[in-house]
Every structure is written in C-alpha cells, then in structure tokens.
C-alpha atoms as a PDB file:
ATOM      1  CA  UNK A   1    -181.015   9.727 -40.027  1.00  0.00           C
ATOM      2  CA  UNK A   2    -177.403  10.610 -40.467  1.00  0.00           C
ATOM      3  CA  UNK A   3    -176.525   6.407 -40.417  1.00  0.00           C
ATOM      4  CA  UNK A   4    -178.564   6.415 -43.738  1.00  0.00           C
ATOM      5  CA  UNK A   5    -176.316   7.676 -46.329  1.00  0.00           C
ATOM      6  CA  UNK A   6    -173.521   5.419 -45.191  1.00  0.00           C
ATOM      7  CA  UNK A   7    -175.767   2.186 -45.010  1.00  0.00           C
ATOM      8  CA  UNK A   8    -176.633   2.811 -48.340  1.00  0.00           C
ATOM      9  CA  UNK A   9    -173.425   3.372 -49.526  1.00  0.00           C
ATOM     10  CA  UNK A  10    -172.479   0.210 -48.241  1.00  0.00           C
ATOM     11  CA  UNK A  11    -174.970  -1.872 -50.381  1.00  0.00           C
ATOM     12  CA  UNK A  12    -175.865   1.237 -53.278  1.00  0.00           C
ATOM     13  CA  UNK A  13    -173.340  -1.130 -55.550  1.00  0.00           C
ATOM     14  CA  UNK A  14    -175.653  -3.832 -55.307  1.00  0.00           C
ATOM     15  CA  UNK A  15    -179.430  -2.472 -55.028  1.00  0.00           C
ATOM     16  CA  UNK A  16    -179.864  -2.711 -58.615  1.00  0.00           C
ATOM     17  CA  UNK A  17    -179.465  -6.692 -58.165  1.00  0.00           C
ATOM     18  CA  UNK A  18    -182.547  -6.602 -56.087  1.00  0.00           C
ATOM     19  CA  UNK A  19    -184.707  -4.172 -58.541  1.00  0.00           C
ATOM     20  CA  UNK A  20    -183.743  -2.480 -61.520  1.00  0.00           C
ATOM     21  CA  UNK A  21    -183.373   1.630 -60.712  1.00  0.00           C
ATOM     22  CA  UNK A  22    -183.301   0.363 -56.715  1.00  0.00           C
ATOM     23  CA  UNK A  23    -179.992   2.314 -56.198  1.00  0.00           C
ATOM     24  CA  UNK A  24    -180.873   5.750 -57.951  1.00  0.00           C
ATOM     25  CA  UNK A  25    -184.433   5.556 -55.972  1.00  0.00           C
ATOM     26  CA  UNK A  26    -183.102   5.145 -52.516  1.00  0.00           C
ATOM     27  CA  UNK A  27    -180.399   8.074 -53.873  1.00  0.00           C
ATOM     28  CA  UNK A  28    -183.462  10.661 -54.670  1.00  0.00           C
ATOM     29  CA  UNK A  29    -185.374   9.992 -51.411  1.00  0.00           C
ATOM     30  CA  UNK A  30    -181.852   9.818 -49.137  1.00  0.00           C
ATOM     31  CA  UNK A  31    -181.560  13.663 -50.752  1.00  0.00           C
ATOM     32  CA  UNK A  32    -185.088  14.753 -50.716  1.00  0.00           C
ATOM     33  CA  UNK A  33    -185.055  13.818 -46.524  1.00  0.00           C
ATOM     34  CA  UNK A  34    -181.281  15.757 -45.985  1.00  0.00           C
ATOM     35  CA  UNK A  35    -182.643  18.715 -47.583  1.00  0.00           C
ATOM     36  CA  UNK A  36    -184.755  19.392 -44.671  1.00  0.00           C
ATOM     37  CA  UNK A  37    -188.493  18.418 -45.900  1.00  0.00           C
ATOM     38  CA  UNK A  38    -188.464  15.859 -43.371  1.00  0.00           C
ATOM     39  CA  UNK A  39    -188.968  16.879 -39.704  1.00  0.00           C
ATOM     40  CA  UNK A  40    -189.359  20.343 -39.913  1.00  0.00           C
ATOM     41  CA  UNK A  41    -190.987  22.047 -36.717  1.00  0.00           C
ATOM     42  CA  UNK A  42    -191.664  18.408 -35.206  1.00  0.00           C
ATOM     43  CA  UNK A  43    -191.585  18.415 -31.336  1.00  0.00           C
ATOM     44  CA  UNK A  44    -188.655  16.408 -29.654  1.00  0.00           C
ATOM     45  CA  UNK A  45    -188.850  14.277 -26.613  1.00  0.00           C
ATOM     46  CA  UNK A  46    -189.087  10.856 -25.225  1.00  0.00           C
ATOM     47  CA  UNK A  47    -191.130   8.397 -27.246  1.00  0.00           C
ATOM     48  CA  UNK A  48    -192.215   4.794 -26.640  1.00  0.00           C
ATOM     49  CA  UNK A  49    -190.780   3.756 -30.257  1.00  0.00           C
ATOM     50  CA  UNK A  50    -192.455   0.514 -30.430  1.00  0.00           C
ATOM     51  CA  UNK A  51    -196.584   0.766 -30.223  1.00  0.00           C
ATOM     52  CA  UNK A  52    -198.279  -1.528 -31.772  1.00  0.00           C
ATOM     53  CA  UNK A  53    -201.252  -3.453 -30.315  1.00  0.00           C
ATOM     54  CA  UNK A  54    -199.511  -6.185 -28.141  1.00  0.00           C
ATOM     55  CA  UNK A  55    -197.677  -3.269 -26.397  1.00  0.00           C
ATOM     56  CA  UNK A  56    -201.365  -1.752 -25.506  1.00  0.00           C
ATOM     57  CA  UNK A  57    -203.909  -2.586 -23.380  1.00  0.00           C
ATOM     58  CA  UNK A  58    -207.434  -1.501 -23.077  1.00  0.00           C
ATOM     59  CA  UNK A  59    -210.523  -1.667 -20.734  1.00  0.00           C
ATOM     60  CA  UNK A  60    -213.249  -1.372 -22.958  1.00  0.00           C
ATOM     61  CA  UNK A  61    -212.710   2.001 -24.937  1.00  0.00           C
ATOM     62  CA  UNK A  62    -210.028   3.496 -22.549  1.00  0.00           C
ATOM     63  CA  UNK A  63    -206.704   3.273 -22.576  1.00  0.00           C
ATOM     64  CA  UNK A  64    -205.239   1.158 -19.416  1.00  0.00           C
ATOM     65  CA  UNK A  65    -201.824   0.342 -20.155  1.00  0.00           C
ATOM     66  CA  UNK A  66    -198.274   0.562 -22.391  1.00  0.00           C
ATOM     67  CA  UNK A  67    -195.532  -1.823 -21.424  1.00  0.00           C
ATOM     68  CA  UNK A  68    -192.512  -2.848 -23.302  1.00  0.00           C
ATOM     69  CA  UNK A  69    -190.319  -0.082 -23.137  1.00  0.00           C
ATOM     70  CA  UNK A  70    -187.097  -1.595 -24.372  1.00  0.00           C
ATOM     71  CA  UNK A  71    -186.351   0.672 -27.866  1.00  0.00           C
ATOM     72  CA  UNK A  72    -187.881   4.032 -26.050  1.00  0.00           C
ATOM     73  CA  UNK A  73    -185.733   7.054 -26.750  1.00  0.00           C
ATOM     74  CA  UNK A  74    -185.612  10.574 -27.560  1.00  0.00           C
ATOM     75  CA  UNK A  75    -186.706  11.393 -31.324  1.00  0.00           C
ATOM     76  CA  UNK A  76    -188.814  13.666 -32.971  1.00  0.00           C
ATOM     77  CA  UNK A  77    -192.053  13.255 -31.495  1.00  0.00           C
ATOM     78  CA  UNK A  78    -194.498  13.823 -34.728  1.00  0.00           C
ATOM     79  CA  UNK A  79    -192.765  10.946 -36.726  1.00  0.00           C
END
C-alpha cells in the first residue's frame, strides 16, 4: 500500500480529465486506508495472489489442484 500515494500523485493532476471529482475521491479513500481501517488484525503469510477459476481444478465437488504460482507472496492473508 505505501506505492499508492505516490502513484497517485503522479497522475492526481490529471484524474479530473477522466471524471469530474476523480482526484479528490481517490484522495478520501487513499486517507481513509492510511488511517488504519484497512487491515487491522488480518493474519500475514504466504498467499497464492492470483485464484481465479483457471488456476483451480476440481474432481467433482473437491478441491484437486492450484497451479500458477507466479505473483504468490507474502501479504495479509484476509484481503
């Protein structure tokens, strides 16, 4: 999260191009997530980072396999 406020920084001069009030949005929810409501008491540890159904296979109603572990990482684990 702490690549956020710099990104938008970067572009904040021209968000209002894209939608009117775009800038001062993305401003209110970059400093509603720094002022800790986001995260709080979520576990950390390695996470997969990229499920979604052609990274899971089934055998009827049971899980059977996750591949495609190329953006797995350590994050908060509840996200």
């Amino acid at each position: 999260m702490s690549g956020w406020r710099p990104l938008f920084e970067q572009a904040a001069a021209r968000a209002d191009e894209s939608a009117t009030g775009l800038a001062a949005f993305i401003a209110a929810e970059l400093d509603h997530l720094e002022g800790g409501i986001w995260r709080n008491n979520l576990p950390l540890g390695v996470i997969h980072a990229d499920l979604f159904p052609d990274n899971v296979f089934f055998l009827g109603e049971r899980l059977s396999g996750i591949i495609d572990f190329t953006f797995a990482c350590n994050e908060h684990a509840g996200l």
